[in-house]
Protein backbone atom coordinates (compact mmCIF):
# COMPACT_ATOMS: atom_id res chain seq x y z
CA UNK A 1 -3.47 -19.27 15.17
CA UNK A 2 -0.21 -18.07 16.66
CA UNK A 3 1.00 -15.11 15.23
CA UNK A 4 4.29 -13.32 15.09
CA UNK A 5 5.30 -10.38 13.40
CA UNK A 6 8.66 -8.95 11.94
CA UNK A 7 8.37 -5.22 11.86
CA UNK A 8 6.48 -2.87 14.02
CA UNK A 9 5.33 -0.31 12.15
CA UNK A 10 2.43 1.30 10.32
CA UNK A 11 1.18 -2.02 8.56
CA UNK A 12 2.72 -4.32 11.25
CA UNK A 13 0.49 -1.94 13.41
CA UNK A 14 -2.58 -2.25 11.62
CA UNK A 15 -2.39 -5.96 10.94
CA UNK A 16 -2.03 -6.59 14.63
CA UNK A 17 -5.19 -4.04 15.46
CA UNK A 18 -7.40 -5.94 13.21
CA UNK A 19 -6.21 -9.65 14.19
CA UNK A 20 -6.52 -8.96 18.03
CA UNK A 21 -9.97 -8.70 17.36
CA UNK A 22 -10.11 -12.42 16.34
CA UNK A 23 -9.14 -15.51 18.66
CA UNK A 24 -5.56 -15.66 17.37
CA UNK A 25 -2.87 -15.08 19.83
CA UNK A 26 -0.47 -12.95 19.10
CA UNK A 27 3.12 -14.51 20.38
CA UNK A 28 5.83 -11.97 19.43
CA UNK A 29 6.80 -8.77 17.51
CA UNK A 30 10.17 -8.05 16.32
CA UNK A 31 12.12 -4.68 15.52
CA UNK A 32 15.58 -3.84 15.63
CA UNK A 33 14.53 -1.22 17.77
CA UNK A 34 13.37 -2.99 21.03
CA UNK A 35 11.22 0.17 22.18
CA UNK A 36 8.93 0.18 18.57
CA UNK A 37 8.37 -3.56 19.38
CA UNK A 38 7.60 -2.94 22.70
CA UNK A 39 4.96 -0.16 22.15
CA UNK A 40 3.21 -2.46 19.64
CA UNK A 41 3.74 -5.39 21.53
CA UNK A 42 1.79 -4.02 24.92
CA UNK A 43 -1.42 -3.50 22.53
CA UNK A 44 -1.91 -7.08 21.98
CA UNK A 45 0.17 -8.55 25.20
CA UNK A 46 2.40 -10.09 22.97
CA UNK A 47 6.38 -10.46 23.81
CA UNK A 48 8.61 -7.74 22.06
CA UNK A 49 11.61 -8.65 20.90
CA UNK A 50 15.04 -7.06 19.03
CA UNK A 51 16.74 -10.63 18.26
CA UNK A 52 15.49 -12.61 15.45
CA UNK A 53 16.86 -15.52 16.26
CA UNK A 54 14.46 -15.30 19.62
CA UNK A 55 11.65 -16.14 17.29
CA UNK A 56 9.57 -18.74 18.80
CA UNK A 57 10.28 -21.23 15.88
CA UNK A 58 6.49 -22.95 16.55
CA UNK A 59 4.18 -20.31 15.57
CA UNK A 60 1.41 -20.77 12.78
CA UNK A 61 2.41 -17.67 10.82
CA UNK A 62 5.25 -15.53 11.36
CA UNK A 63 4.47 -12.16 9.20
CA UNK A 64 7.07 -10.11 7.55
CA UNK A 65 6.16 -6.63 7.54
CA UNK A 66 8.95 -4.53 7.25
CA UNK A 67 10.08 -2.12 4.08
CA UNK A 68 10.77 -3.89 0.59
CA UNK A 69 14.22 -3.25 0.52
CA UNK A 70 14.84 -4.71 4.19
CA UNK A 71 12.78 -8.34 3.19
CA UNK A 72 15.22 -9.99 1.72
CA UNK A 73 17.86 -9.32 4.95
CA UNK A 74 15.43 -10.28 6.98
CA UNK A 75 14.74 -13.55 5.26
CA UNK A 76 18.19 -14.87 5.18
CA UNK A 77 18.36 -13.59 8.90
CA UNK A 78 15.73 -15.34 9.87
CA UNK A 79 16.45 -18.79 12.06
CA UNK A 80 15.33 -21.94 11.26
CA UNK A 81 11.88 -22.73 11.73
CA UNK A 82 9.14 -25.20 12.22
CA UNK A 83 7.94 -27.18 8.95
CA UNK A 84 4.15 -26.42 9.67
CA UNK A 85 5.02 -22.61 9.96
CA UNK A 86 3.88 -20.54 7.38
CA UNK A 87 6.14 -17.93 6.64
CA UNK A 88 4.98 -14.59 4.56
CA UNK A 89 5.60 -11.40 3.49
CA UNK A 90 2.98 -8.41 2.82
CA UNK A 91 4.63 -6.60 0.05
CA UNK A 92 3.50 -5.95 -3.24
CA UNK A 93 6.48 -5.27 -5.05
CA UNK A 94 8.35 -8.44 -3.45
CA UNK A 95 8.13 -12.24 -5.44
CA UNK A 96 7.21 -15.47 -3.25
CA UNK A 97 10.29 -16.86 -4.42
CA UNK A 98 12.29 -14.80 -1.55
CA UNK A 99 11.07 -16.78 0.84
CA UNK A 100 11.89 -20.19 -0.88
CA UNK A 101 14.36 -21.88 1.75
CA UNK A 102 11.38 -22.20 4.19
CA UNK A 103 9.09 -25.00 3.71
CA UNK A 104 5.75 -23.06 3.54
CA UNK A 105 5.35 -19.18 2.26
CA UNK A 106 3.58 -17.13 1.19
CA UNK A 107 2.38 -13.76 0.52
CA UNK A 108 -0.19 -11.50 1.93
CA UNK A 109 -0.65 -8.08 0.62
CA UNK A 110 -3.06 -5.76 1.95
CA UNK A 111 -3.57 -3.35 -1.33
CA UNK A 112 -4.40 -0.23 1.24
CA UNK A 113 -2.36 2.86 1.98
CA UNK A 114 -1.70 2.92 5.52
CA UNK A 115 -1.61 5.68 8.02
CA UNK A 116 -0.28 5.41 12.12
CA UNK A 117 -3.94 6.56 14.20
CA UNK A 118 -5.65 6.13 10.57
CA UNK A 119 -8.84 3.72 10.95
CA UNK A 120 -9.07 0.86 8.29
CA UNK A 121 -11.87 -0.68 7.65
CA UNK A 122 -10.59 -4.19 6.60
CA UNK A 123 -14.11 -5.68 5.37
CA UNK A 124 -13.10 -3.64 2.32
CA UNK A 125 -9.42 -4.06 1.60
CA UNK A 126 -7.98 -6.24 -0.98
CA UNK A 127 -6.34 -8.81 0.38
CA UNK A 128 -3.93 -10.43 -2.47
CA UNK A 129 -2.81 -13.94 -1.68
CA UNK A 130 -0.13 -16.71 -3.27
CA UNK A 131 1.42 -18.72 -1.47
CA UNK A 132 3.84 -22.45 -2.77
CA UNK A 133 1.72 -25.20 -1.09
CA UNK A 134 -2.01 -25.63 -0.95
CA UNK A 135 -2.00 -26.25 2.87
CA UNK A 136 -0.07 -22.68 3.35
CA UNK A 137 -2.37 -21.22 0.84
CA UNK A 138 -5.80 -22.73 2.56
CA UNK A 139 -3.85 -21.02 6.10
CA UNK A 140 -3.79 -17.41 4.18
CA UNK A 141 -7.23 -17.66 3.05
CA UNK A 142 -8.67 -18.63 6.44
CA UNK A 143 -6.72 -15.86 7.97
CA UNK A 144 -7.94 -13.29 5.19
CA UNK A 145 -11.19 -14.39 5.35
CA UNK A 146 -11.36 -13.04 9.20
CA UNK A 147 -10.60 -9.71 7.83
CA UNK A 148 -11.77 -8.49 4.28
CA UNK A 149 -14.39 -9.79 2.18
CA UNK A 150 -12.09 -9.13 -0.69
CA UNK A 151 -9.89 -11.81 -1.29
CA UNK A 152 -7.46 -12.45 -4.12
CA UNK A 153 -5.15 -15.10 -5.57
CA UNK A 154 -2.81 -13.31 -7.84
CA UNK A 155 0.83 -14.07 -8.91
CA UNK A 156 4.02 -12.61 -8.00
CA UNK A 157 3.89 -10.53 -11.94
CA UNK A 158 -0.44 -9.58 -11.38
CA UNK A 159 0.38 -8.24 -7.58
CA UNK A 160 3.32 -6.14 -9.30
CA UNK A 161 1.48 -4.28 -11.91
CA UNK A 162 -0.97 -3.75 -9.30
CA UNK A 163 1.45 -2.40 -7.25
CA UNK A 164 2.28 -0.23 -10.11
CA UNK A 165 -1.05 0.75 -10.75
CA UNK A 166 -1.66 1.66 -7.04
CA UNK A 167 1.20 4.11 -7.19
CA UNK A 168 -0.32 6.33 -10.64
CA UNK A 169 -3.84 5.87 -8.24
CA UNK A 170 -2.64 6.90 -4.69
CA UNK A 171 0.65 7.86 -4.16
CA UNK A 172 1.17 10.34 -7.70
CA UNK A 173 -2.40 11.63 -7.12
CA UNK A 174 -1.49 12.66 -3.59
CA UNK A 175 1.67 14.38 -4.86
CA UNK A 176 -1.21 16.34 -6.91
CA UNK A 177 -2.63 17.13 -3.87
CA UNK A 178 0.06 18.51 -2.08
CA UNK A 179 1.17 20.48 -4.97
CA UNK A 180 -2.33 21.90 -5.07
CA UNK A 181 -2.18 22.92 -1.69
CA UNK A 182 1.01 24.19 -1.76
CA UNK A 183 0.24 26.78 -4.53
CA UNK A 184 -2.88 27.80 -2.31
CA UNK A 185 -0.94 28.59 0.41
CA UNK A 186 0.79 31.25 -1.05
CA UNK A 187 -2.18 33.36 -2.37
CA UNK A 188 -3.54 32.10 1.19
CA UNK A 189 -6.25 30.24 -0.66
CA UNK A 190 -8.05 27.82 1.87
CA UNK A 191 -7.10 24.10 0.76
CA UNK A 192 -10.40 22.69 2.36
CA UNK A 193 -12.90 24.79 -1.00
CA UNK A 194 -10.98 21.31 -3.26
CA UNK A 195 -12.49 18.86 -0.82
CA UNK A 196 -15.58 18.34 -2.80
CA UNK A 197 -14.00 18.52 -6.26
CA UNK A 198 -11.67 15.86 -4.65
CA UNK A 199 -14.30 13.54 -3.80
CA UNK A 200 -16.32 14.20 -6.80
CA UNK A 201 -13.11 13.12 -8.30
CA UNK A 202 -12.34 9.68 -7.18
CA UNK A 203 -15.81 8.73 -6.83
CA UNK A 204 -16.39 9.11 -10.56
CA UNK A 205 -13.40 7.34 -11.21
CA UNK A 206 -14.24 4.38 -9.41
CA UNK A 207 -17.73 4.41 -10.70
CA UNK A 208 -17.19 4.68 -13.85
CA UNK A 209 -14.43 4.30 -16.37
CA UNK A 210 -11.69 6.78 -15.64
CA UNK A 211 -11.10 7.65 -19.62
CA UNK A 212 -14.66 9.11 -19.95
CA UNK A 213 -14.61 11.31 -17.21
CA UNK A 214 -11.59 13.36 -17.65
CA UNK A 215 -12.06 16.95 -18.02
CA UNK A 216 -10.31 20.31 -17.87
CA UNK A 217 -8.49 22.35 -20.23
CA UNK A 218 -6.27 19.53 -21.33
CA UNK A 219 -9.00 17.14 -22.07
CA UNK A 220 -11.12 19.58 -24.09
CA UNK A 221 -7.92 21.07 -25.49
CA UNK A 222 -7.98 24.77 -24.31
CA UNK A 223 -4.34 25.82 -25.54
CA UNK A 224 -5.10 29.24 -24.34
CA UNK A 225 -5.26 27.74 -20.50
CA UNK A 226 -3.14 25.26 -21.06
CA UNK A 227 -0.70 28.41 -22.00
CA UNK A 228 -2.22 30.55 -19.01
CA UNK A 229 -1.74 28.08 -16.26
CA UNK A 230 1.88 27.50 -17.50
CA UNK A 231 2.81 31.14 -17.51
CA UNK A 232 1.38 31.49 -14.01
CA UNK A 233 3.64 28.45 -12.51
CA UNK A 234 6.34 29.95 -13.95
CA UNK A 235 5.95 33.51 -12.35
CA UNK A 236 5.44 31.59 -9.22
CA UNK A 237 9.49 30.37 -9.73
CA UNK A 238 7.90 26.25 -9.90
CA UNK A 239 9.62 25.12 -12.57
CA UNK A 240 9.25 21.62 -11.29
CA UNK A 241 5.71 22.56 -11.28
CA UNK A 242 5.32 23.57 -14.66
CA UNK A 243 7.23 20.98 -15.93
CA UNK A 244 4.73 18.51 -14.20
CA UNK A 245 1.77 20.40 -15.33
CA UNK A 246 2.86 20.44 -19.07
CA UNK A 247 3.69 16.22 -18.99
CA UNK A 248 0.35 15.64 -17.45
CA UNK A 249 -1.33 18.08 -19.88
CA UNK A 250 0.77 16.00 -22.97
CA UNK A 251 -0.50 12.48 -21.55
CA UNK A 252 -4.09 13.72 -21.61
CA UNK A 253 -4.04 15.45 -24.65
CA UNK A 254 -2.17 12.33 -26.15
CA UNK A 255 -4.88 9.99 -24.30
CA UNK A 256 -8.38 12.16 -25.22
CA UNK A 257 -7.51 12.09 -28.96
CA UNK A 258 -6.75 8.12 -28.99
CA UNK A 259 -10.31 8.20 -27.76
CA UNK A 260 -11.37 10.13 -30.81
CA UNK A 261 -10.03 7.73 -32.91
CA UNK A 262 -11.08 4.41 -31.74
């Protein structure tokens, strides 16, 4: 396929890693700033470009990949384009229907945090697919099917709550993690001694249901550390802190005695 890309960076990045691997030729990358489409564009020896009405208007797939607020400007920026081109965007949080005044769209959302220098291993990302016409649809899967073994066809409202969901999973339990460390740097605690308790963590979670394998204080209802643990954050002067700690505490609290009671 020819492939051309709107956006240059972290997913645009990573998408044109993994594809350049494949016998798809990679035609042109677009970003308002020529220099980021440049850089990206000498990986795969495609043409870089800071136009979008340069677009070559022939290629197989042109790929949106650019943040969720910026889609729909780009869309109605975008210049008219062949009927067999198949024209998609990789959010999650973003309906098909933006893309409705091209003849064939789609979308094609990696569900995968991604990371510039990070390795992927794309066998094992969900790829979520819809797309308005069977022949664009049968384009995405052939193209998906080159990457992941995990391939999905989920609407516009499914890909949103997963969205959602992938936010409470990954980006809220990172914020954990940063608070974490940040309250072990000041009693110059080394981060690294959470690594395995980290692990442990998700591992469990994924193997098993994550309601019967919650634990500390708040899940076993320890008011006296739950009390403790407040009292420290707040002689540390983190009142954001403590004001996360007592919500979360709440929720499982809340959550563990709904268990009780089924």
């Amino acid at each position: 396929m020819r492939i051309s890309f709107v956006g240059a960076g972290r997913v645009a990045s990573h998408f044109v890693h993994a594809l350049q691997q494949g016998q798809h030729q990679l035609l042109q990358i677009y970003s308002r700033r020529l220099a980021h489409a440049e850089q990206l564009a000498k990986t795969c020896a495609a043409e870089a470009l800071d136009h979008l009405d340069h677009l070559d208007p022939d290629c197989d797939v042109l790929m949106i990949a650019v943040a969720d607020a910026a889609i729909e400007q780009v869309v109605a920026a975008l210049p008219v384009l062949s009927e067999h081109c198949v024209v998609v965007h990789c959010s999650g949080s973003t309906p098909l229907s933006v893309l409705q005044r091209f003849q064939r769209y789609g979308v094609f959302y990696p569900l995968q945090s991604f990371s510039l220098g990070a390795t992927v291993d794309w066998s094992q990302v969900p790829l979520l697919l819809e797309a308005n016409h069977p022949i664009a649809l049968q384009c995405l899967q052939q193209l998906a099917a080159e990457l992941s073994q995990r391939i999905y066809c989920y609407d516009t409202e499914q890909r949103l709550t997963l969205h959602l969901a992938a936010v409470f999973a990954s980006n809220f339990a990172n914020y954990c993690y940063d608070a974490a460390a940040q309250l072990l740097a000041v009693q110059q605690v080394d981060r690294s001694l959470l690594s395995p308790l980290i692990l442990a963590t998700a591992q469990k979670a994924t193997e098993q249901s994550p309601e019967w394998v919650q634990t500390g204080p708040a899940a076993r209802g320890d008011l006296a550390i739950l009390a403790l643990h407040r009292a420290l954050l707040e002689q540390a002067e983190r009142p954001d802190l403590q004001a996360l700690y007592q919500l979360m505490s709440q929720a499982i609290l809340q959550r563990q005695q709904a268990l009780i009671q089924r």
